[in-house]
C-alpha atoms as a PDB file:
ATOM      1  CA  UNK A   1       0.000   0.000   0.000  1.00  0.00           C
ATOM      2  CA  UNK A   2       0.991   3.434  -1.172  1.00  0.00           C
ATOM      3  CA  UNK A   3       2.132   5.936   1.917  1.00  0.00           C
ATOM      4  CA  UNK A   4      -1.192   8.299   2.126  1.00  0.00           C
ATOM      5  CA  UNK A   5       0.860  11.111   2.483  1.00  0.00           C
ATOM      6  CA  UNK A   6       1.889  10.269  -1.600  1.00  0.00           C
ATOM      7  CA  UNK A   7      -1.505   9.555  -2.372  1.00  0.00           C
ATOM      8  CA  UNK A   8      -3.952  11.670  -4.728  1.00  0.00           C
ATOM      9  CA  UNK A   9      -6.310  11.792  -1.757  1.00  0.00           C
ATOM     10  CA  UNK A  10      -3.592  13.566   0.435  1.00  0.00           C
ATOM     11  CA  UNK A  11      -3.159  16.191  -2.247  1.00  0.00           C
ATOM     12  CA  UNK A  12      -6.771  16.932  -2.190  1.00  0.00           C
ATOM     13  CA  UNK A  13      -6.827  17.035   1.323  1.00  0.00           C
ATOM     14  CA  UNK A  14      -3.807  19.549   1.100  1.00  0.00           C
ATOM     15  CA  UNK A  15      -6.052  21.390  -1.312  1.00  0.00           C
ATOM     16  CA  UNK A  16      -9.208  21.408   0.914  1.00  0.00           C
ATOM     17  CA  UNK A  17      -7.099  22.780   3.818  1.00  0.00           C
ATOM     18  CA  UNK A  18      -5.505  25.518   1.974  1.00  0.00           C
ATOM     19  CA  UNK A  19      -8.820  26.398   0.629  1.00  0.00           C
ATOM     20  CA  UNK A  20     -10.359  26.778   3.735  1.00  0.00           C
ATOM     21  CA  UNK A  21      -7.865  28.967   4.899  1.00  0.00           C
ATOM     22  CA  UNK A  22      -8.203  31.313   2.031  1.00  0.00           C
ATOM     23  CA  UNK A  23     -11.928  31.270   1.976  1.00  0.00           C
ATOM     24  CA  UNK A  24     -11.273  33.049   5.404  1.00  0.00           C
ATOM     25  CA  UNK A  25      -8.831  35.595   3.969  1.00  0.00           C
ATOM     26  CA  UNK A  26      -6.393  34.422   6.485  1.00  0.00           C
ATOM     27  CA  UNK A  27      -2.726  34.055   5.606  1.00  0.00           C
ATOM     28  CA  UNK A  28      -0.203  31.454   6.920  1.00  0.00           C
ATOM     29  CA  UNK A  29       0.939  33.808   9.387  1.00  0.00           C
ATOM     30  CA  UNK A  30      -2.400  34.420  10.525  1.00  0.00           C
ATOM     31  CA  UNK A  31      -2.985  30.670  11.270  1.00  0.00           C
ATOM     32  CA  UNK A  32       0.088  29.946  12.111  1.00  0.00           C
ATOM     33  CA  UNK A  33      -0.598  32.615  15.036  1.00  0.00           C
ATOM     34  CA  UNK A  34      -3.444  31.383  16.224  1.00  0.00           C
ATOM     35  CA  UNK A  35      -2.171  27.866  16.540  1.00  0.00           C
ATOM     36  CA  UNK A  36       1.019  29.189  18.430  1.00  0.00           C
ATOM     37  CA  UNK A  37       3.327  27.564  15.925  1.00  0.00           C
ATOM     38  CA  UNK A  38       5.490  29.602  13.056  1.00  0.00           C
ATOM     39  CA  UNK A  39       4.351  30.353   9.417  1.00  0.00           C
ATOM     40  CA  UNK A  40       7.201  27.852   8.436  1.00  0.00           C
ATOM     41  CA  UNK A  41       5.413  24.819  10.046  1.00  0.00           C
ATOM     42  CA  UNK A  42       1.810  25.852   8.294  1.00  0.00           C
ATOM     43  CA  UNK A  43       3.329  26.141   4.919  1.00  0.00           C
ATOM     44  CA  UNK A  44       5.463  22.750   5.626  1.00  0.00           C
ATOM     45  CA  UNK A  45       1.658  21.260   6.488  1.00  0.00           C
ATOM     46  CA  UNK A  46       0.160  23.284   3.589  1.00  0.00           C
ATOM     47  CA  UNK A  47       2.942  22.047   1.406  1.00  0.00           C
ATOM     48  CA  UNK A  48       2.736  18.104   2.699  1.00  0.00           C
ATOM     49  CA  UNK A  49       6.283  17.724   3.983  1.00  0.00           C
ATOM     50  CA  UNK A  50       4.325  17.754   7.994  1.00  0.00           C
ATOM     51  CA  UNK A  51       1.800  15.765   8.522  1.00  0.00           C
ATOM     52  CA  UNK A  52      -1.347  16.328  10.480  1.00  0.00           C
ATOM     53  CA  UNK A  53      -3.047  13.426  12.573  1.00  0.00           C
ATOM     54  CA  UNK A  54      -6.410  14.363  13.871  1.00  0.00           C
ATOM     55  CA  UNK A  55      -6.150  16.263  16.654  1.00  0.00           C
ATOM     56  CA  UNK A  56      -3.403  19.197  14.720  1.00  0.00           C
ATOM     57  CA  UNK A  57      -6.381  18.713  12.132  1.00  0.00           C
ATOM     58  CA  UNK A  58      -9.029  19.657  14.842  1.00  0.00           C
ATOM     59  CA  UNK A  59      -6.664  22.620  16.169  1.00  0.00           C
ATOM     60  CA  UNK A  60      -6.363  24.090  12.067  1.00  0.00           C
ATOM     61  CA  UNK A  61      -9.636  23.458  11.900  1.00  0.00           C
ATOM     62  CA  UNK A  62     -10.708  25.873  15.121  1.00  0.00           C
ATOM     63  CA  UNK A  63      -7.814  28.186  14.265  1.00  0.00           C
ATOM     64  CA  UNK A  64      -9.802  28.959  11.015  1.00  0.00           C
ATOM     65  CA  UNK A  65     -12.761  29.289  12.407  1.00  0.00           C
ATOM     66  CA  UNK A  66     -14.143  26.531  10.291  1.00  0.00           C
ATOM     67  CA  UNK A  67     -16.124  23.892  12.543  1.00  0.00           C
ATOM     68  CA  UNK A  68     -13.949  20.074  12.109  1.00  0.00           C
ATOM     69  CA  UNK A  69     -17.406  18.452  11.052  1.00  0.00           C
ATOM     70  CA  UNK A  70     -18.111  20.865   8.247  1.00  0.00           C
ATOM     71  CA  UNK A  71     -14.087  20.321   6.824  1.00  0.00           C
ATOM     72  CA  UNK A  72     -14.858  16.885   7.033  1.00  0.00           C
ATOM     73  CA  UNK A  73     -17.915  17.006   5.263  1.00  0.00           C
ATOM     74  CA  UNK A  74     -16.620  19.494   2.766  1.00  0.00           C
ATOM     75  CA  UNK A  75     -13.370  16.717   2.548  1.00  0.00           C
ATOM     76  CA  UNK A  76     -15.454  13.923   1.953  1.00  0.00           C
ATOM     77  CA  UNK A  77     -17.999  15.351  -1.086  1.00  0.00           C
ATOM     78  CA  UNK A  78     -14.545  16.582  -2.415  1.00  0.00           C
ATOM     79  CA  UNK A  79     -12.652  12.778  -2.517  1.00  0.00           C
ATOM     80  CA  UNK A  80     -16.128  11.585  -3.325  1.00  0.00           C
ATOM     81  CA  UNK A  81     -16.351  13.798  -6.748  1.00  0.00           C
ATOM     82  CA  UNK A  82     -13.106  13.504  -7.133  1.00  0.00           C
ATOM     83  CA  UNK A  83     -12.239   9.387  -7.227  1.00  0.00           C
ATOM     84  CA  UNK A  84     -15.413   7.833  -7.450  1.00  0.00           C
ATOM     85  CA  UNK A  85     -15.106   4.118  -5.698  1.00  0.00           C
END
């Protein structure tokens, strides 16, 4: 089995995260502020060289004021027009 951070399914996921932060008008610093980390580490998430388990994906999701069950909804219509099973 592939690594899922190489998968086509991580990049949309990358996608979906960076497009909720935009829809917000927030920049990397922005986030990056509210999560108490630096910009480098948002754009190293943004970018897929950090990974996020579930709970740093709760914590982006709060930091951009987006709630985690709406991202996941939003993620999961996304990989489900995207790669149909």
């Amino acid at each position: 089995m592939e690594k899922s951070i190489y998968t086509k399914e991580y990049s949309l996921f990358l996608e979906q995260l960076r497009k909720a932060r935009e829809e917000k008008g927030l920049t990397q610093t922005d986030v990056a502020e509210r999560l108490g980390q630096t910009q480098s580490f948002v754009s190293k998430v943004e970018r897929g060289e950090r990974r996020l388990d579930i709970v740093e994906l709760r914590a982006f999701c709060l930091a951009l004021d987006t709630p985690f069950r709406l991202f996941t909804a939003r993620m999961e219509s996304a990989l489900n027009a995207n790669f149909k099973h």
